[in-house]
N, C-alpha and C. Protein backbone atom coordinates (compact mmCIF):
# COMPACT_ATOMS: atom_id res chain seq x y z
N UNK A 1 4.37 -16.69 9.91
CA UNK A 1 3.98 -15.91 8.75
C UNK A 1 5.07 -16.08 7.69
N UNK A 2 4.91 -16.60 7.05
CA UNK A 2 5.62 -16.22 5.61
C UNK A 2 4.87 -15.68 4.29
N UNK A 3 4.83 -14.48 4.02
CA UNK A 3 3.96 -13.66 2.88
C UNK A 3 4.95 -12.72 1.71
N UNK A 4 4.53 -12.90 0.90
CA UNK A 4 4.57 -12.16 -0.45
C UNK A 4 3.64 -11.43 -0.61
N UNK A 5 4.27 -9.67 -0.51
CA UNK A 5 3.33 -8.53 -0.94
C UNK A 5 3.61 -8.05 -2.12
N UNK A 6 3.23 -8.57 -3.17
CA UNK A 6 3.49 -7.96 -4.61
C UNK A 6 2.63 -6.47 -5.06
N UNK A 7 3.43 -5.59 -6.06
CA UNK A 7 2.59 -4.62 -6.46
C UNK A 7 3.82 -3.55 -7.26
N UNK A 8 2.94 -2.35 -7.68
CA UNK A 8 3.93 -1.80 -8.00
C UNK A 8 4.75 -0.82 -7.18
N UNK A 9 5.16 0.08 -7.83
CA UNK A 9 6.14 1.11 -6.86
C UNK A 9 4.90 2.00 -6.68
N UNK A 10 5.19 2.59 -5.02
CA UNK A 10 4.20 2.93 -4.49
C UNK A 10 2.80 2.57 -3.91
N UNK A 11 2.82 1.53 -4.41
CA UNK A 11 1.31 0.55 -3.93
C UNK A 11 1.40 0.88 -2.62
N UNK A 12 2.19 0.72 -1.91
CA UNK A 12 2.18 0.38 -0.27
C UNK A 12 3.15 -0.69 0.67
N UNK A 13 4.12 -1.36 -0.69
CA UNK A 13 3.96 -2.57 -0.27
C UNK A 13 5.19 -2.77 1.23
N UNK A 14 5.74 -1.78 1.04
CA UNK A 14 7.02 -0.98 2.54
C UNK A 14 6.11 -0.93 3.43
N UNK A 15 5.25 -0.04 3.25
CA UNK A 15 3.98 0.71 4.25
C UNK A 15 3.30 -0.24 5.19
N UNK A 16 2.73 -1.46 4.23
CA UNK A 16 2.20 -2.41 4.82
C UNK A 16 3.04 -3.73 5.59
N UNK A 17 4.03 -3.76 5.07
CA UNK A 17 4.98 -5.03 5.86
C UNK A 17 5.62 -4.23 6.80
N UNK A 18 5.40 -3.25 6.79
CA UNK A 18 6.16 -2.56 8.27
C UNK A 18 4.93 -2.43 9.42
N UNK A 19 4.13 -2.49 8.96
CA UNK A 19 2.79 -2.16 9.68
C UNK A 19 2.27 -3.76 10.41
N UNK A 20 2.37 -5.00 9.50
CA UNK A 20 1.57 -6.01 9.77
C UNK A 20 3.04 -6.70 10.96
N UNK A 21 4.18 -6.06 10.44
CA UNK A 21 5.05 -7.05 11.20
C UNK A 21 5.54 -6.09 12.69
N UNK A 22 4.90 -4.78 12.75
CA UNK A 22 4.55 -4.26 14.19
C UNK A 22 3.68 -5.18 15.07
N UNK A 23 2.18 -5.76 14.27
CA UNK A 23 1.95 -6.60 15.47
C UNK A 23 2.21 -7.80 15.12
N UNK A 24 3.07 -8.55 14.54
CA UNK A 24 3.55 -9.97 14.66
C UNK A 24 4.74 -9.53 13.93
N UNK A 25 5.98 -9.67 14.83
CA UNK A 25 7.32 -9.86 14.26
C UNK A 25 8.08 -10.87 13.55
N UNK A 26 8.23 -10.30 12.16
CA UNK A 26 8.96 -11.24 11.48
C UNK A 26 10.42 -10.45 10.68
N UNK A 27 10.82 -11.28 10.17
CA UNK A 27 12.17 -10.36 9.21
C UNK A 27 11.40 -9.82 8.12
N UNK A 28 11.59 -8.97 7.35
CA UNK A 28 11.48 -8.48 6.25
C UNK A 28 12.31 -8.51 5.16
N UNK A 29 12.20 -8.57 4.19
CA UNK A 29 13.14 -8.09 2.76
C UNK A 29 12.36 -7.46 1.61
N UNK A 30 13.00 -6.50 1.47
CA UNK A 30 12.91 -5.89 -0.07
C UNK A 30 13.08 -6.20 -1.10
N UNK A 31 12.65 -6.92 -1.78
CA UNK A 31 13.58 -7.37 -3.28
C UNK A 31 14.30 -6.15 -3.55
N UNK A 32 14.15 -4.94 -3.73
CA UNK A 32 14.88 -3.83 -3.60
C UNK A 32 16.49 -4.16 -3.65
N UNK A 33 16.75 -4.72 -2.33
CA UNK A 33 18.21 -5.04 -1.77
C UNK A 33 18.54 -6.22 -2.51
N UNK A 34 17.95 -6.91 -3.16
CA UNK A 34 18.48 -7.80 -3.51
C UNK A 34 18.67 -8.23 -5.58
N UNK A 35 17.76 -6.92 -5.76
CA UNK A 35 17.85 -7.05 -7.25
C UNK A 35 18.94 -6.90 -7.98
N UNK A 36 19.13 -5.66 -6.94
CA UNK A 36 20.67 -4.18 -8.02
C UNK A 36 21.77 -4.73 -6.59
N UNK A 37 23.18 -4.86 -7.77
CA UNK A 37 24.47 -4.57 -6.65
C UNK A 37 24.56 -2.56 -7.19
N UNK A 38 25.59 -2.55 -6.90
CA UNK A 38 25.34 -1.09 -6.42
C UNK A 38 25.30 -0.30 -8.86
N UNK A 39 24.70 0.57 -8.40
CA UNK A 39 24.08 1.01 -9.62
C UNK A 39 22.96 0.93 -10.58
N UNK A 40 22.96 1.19 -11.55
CA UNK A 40 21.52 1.09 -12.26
C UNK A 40 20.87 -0.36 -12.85
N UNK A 41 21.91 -1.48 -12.67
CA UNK A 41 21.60 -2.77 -13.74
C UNK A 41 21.22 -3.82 -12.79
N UNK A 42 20.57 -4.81 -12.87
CA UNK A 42 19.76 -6.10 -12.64
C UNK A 42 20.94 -6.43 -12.17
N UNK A 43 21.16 -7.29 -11.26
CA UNK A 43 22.19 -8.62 -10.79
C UNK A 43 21.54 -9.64 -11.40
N UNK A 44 22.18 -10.64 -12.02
CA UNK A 44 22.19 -12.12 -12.40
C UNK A 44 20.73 -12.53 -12.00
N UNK A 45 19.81 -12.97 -12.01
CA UNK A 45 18.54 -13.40 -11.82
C UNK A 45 18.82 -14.39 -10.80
N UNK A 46 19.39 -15.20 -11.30
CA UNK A 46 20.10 -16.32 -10.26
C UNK A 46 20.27 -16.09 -8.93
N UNK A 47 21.24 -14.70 -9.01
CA UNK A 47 22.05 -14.58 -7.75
C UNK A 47 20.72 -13.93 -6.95
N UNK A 48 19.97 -13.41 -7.09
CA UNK A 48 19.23 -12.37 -6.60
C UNK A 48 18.51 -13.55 -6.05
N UNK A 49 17.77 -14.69 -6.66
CA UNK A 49 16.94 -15.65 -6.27
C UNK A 49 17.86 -16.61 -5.39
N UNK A 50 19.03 -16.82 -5.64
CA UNK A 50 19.87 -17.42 -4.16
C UNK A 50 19.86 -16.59 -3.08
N UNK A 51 19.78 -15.35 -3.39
CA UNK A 51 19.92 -14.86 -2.14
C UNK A 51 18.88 -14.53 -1.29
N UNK A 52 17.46 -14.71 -1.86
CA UNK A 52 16.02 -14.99 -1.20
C UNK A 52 15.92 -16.22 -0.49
N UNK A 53 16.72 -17.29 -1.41
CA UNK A 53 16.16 -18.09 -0.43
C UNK A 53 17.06 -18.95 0.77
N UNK A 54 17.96 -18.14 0.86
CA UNK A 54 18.93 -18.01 1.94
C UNK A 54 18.07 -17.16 3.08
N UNK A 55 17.84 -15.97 2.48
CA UNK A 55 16.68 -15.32 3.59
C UNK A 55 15.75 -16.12 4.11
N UNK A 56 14.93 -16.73 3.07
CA UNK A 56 13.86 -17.91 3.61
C UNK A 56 14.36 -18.81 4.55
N UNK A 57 15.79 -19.44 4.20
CA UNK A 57 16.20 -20.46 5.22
C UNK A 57 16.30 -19.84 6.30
N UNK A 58 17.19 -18.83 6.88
CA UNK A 58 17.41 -18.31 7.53
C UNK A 58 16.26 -17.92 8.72
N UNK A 59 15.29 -17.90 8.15
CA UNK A 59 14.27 -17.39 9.15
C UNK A 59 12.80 -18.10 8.95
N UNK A 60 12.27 -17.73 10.38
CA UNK A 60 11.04 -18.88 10.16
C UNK A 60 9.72 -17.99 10.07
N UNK A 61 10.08 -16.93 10.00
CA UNK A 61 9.06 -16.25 9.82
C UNK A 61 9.07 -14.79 9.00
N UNK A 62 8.50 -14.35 7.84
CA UNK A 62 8.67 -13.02 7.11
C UNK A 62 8.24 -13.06 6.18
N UNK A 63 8.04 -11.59 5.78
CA UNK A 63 7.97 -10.75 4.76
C UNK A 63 8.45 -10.08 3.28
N UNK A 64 8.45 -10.66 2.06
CA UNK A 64 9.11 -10.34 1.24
C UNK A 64 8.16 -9.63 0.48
N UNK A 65 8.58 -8.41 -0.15
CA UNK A 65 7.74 -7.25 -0.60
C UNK A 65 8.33 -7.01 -1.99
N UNK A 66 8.03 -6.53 -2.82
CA UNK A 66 8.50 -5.83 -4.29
C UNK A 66 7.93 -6.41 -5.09
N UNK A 67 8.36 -5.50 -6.58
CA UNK A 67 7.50 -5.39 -7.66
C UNK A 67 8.49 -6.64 -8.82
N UNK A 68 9.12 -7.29 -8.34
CA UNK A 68 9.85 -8.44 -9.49
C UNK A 68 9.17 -9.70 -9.44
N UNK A 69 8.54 -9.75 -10.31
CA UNK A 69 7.87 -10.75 -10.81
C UNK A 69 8.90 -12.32 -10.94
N UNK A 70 9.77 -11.60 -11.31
CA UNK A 70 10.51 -13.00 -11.83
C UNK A 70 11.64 -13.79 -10.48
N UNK A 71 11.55 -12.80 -9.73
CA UNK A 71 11.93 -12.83 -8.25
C UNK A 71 10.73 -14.32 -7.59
N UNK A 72 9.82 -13.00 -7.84
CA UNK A 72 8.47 -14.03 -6.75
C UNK A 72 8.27 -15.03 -7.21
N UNK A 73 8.12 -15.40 -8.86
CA UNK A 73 7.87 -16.34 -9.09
C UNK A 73 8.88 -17.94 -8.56
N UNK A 74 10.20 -17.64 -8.65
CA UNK A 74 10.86 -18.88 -8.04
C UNK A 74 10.44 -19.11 -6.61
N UNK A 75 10.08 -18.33 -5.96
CA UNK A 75 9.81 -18.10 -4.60
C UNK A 75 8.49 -18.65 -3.88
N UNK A 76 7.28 -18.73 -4.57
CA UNK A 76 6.18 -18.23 -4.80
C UNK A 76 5.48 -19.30 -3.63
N UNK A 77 6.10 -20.74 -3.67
CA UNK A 77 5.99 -21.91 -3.44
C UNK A 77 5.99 -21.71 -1.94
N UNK A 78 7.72 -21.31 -1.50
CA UNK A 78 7.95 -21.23 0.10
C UNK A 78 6.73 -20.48 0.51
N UNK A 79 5.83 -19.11 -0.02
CA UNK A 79 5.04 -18.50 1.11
C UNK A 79 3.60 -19.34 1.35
N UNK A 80 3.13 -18.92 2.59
CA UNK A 80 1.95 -19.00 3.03
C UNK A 80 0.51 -18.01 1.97
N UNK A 81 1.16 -17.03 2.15
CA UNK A 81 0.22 -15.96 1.78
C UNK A 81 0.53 -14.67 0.37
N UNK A 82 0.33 -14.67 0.00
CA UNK A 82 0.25 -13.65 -1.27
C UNK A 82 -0.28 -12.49 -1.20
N UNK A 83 -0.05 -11.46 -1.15
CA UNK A 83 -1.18 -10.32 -1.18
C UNK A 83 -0.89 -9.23 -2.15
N UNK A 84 -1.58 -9.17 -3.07
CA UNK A 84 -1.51 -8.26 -4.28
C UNK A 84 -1.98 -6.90 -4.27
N UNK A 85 -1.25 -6.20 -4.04
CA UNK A 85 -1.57 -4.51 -3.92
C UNK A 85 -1.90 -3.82 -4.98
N UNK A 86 -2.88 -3.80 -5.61
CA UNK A 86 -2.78 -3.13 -6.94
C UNK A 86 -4.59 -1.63 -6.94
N UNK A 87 -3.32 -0.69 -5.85
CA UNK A 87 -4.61 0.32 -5.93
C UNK A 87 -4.46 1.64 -6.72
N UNK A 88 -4.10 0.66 -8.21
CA UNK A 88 -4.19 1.98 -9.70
C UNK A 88 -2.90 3.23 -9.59
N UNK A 89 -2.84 3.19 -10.89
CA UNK A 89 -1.68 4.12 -10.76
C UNK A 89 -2.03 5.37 -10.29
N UNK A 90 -2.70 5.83 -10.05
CA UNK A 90 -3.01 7.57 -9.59
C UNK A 90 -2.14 7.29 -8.26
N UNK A 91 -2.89 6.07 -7.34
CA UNK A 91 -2.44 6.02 -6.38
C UNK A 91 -1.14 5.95 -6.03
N UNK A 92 -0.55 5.32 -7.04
CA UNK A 92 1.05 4.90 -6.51
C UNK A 92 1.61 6.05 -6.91
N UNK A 93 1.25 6.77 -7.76
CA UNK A 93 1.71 8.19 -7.99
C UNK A 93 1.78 8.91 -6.80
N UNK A 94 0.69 9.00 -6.26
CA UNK A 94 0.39 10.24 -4.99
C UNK A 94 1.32 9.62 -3.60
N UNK A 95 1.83 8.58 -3.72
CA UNK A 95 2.07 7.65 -2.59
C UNK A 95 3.86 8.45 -2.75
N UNK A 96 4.25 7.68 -4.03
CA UNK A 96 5.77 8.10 -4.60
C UNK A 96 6.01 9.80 -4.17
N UNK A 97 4.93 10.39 -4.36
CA UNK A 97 5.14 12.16 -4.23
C UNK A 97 5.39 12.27 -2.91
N UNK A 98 4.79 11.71 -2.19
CA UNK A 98 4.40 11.97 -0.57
C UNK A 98 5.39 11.18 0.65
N UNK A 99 6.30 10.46 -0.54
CA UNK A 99 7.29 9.60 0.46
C UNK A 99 8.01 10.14 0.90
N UNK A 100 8.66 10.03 2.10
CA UNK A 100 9.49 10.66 3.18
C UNK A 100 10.76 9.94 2.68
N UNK A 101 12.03 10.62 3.48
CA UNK A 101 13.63 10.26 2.43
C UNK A 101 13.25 9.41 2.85
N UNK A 102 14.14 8.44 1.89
CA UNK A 102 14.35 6.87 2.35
C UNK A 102 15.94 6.99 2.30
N UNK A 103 16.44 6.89 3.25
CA UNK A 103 18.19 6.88 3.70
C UNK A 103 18.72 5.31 3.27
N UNK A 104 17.85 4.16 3.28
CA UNK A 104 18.00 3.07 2.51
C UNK A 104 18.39 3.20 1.21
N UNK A 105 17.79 3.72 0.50
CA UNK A 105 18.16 3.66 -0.64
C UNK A 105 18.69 5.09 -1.18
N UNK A 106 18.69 6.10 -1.21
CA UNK A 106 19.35 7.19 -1.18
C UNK A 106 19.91 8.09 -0.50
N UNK A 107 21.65 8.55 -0.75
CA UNK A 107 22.34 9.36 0.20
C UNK A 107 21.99 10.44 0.46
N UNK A 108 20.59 11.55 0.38
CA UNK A 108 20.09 12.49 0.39
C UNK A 108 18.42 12.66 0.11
N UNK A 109 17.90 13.35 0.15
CA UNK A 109 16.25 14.03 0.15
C UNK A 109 16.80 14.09 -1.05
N UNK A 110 17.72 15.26 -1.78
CA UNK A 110 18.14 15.74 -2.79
C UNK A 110 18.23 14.60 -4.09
N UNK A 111 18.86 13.65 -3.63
CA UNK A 111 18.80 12.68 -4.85
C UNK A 111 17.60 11.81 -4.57
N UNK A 112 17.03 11.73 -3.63
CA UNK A 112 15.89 11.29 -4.01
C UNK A 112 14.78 12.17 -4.26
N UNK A 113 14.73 13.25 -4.87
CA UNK A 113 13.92 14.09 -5.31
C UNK A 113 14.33 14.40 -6.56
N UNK A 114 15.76 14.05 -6.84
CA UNK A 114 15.95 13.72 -8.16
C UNK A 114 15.50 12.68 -8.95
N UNK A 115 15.61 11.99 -8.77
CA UNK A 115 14.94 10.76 -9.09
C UNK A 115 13.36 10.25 -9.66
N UNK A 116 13.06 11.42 -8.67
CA UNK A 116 11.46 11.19 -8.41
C UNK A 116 11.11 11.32 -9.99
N UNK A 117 11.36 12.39 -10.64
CA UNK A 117 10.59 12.54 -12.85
C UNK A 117 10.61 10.95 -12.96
N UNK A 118 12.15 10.21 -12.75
CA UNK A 118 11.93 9.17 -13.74
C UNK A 118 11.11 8.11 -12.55
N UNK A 119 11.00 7.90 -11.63
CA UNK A 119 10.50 6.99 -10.72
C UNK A 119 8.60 6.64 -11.26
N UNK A 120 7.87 8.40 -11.29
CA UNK A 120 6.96 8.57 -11.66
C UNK A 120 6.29 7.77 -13.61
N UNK A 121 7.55 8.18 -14.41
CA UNK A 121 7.26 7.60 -15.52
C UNK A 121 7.31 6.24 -15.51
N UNK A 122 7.80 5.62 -14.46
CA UNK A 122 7.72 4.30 -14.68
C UNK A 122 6.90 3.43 -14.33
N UNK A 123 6.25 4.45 -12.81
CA UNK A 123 5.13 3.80 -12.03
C UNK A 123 3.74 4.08 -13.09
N UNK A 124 4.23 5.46 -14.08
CA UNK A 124 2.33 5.62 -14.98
C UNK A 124 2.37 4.56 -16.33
N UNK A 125 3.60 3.42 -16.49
CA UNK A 125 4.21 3.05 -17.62
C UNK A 125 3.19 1.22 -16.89
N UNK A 126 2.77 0.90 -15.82
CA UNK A 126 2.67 -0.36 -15.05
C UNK A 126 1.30 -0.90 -15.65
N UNK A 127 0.52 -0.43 -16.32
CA UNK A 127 -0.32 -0.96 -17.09
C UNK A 127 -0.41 -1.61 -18.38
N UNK A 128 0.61 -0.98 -18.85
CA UNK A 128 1.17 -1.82 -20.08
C UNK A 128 2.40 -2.15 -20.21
N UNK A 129 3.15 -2.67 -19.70
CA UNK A 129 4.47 -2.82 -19.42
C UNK A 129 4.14 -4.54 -19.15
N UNK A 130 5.07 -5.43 -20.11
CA UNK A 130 4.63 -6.84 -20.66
C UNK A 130 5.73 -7.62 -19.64
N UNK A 131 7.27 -6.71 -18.70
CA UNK A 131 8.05 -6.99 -18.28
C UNK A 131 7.69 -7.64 -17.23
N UNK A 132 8.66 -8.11 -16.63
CA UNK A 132 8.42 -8.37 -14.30
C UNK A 132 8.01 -7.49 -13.73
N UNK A 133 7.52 -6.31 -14.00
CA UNK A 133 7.72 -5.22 -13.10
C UNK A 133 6.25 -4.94 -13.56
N UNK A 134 5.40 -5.08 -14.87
CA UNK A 134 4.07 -4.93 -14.69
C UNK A 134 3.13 -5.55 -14.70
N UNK A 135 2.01 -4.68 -14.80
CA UNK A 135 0.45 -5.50 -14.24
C UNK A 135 0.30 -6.41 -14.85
N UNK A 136 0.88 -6.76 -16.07
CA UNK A 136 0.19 -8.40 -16.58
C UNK A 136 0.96 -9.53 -16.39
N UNK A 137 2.48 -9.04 -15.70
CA UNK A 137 3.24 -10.64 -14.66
C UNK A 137 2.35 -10.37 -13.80
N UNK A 138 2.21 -9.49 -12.91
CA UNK A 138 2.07 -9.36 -11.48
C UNK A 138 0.45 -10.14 -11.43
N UNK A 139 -0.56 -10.12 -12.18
CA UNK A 139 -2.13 -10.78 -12.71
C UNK A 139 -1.75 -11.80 -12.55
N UNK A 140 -0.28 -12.55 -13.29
CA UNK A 140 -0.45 -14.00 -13.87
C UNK A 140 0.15 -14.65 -12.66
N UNK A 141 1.18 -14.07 -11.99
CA UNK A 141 1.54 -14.64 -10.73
C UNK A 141 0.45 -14.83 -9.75
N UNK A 142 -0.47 -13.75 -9.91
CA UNK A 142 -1.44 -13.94 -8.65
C UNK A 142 -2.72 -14.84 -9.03
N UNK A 143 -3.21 -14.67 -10.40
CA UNK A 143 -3.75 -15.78 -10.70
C UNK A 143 -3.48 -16.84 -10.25
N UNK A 144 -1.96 -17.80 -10.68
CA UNK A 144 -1.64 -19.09 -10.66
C UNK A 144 -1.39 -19.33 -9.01
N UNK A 145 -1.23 -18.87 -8.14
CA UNK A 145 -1.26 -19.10 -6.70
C UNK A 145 -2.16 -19.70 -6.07
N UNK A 146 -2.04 -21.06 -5.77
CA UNK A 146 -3.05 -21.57 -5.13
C UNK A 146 -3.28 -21.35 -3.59
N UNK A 147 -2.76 -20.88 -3.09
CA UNK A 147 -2.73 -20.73 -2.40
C UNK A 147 -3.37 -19.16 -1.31
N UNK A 148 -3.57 -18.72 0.15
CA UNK A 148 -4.21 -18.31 0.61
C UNK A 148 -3.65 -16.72 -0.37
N UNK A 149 -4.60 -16.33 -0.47
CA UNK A 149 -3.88 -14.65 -1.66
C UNK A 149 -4.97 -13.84 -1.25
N UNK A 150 -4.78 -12.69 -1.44
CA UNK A 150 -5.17 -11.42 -1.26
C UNK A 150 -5.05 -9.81 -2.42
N UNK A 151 -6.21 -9.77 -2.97
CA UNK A 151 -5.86 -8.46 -3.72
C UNK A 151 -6.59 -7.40 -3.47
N UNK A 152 -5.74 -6.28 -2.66
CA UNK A 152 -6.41 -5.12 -2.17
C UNK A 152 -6.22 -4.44 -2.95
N UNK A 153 -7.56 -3.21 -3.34
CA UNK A 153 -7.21 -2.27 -4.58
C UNK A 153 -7.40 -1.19 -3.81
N UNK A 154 -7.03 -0.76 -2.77
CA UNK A 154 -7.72 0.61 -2.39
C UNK A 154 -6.59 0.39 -1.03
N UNK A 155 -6.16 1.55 -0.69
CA UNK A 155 -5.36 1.69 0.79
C UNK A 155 -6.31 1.31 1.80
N UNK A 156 -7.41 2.12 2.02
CA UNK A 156 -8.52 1.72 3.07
C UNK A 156 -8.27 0.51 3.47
N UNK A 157 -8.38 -0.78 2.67
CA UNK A 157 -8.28 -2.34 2.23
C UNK A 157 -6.93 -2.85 3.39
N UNK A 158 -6.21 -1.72 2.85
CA UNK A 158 -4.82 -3.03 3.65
C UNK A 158 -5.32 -2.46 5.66
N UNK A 159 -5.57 -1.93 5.89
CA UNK A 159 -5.95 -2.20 7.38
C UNK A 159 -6.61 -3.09 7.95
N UNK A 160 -7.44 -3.96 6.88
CA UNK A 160 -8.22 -5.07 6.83
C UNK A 160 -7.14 -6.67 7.21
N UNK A 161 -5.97 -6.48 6.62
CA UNK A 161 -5.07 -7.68 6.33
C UNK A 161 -4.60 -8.53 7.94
């Protein structure tokens, strides 16, 4: 397996690569871990995309998940499979509200409940947002993929995958 689960924040796209690689084990990565060094700003585009595909070498089988467009796109080539999560912002809203701490990425419930106002404005911002991070890279990437792809719009959907 080598797959790309693109989408936005909250789509699912944690939910589901933890789920598909319960019954077939592979490595995983977050673009998450590999976008930001520690704080609020982008790392080098470069470095972030060397360091994917060091992951890729590294392993013969996995999962790379997140919402960076400009990530996947250098990438796009190495996977097998594509699968585009895009089940509307209400959803990724209700998903973001309902998430349990993530100790990955925050030292507390507390700061990640801080967080949550601006997390939300950004996930209701993914429809028109012209950047890597919204729906009209994330369309054009999945458009141009020739390859085996998948776009689930509804949670129901990813139990199907």
């Amino acid at each position: 397996m080598k797959m790309v689960i693109l989408g936005n924040a909250g789509s699912g796209k944690s939910t589901l690569s933890k789920k598909l690689i319960a019954m077939e084990p592979a490595a995983r990565l977050s673009l998450d871990d590999v976008a930001f060094d520690a704080g609020p700003e982008r790392r080098q585009l470069q470095d972030s995309i060397n360091q994917v595909k060091r992951f890729i070498a590294d392993n013969d089988s996995w999962i790379i998940e997140g919402c960076y467009a400009d990530i996947i796109e250098a990438i796009l080539a190495d996977c097998d499979e594509l699968i585009f999560l895009n089940p509307g912002v209400d959803v990724c809203i209700a998903h973001c509200r309902s998430r349990p701490w993530e100790p990955d990425k925050f030292s507390s419930k507390q700061e990640q409940d801080d967080y949550l106002a601006n997390l939300l404005v950004w996930v209701r911002t993914y429809e028109t947002r012209a950047d890597e991070y919204g729906l009209h890279q994330h369309r054009a990437l999945y458009e141009s993929f020739d390859g085996k792809k998948r776009e689930l719009n509804h949670p129901s959907e990813y139990s199907m995958v």
